[in-house]
Protein backbone atom coordinates (compact mmCIF):
# COMPACT_ATOMS: atom_id res chain seq x y z
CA UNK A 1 146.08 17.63 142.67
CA UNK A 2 144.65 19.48 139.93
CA UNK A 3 142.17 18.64 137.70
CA UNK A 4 142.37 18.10 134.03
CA UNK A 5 142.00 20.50 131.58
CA UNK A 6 138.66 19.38 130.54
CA UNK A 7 137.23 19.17 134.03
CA UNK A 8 137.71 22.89 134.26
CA UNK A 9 136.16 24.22 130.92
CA UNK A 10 132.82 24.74 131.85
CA UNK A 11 131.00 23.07 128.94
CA UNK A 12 133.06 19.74 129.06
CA UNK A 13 132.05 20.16 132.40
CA UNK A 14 128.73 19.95 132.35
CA UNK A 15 129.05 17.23 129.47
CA UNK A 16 130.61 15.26 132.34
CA UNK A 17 128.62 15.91 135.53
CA UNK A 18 125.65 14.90 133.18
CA UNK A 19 127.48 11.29 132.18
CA UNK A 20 128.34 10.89 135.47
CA UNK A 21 124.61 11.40 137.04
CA UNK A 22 123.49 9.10 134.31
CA UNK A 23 125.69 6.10 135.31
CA UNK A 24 125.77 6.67 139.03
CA UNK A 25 129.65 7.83 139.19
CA UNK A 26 130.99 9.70 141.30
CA UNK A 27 132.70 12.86 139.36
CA UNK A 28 135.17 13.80 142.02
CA UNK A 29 136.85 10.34 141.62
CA UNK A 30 136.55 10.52 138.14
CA UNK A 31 138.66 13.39 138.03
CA UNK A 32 141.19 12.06 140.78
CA UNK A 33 141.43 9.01 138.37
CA UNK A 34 142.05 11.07 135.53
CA UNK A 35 144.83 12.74 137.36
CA UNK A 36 146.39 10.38 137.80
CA UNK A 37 146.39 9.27 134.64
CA UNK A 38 147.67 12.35 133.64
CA UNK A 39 150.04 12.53 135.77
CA UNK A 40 151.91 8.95 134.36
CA UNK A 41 151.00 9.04 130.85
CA UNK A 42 154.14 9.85 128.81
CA UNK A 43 156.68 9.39 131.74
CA UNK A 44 157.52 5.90 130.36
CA UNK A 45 156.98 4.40 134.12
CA UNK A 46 154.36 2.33 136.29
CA UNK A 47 155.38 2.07 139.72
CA UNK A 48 153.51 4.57 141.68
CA UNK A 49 150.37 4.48 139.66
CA UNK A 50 148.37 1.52 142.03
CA UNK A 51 148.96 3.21 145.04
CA UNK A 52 147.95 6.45 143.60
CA UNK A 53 144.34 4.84 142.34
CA UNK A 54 144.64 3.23 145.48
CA UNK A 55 144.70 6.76 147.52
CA UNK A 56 141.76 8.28 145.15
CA UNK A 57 140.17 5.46 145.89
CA UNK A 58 140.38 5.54 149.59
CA UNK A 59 139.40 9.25 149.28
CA UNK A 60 136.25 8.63 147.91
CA UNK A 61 135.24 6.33 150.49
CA UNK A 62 136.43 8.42 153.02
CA UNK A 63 133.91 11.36 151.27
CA UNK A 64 131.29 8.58 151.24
């Protein structure tokens, strides 16, 4: 998958990796999550989108 746009500029990076130390998320799933959501948003559609938190999901525990 690739990651949003803002998980690649690296200020909005560091913006992030600093929120996510802060309140104990992990910043890998956050991007996979916001993939995702990425991914759906303006295709008009659901189906697909619970199994594909469901498989970020299952990733992170996996890395865990």
């Amino acid at each position: 998958m690739n990651k949003p746009p803002c998980f690649q500029e690296p200020e909005s990076k560091k913006v992030i990796k600093k929120l996510c130390e802060e309140n104990k998320i992990d910043d890998e799933l956050l991007k996979d999550l916001c993939d995702v959501v990425i991914s759906f948003s303006g295709s008009g559609r659901k189906e697909g989108i619970p199994a594909d938190i469901t498989d970020c999901i299952d990733r992170f525990i996996e890395r865990a």
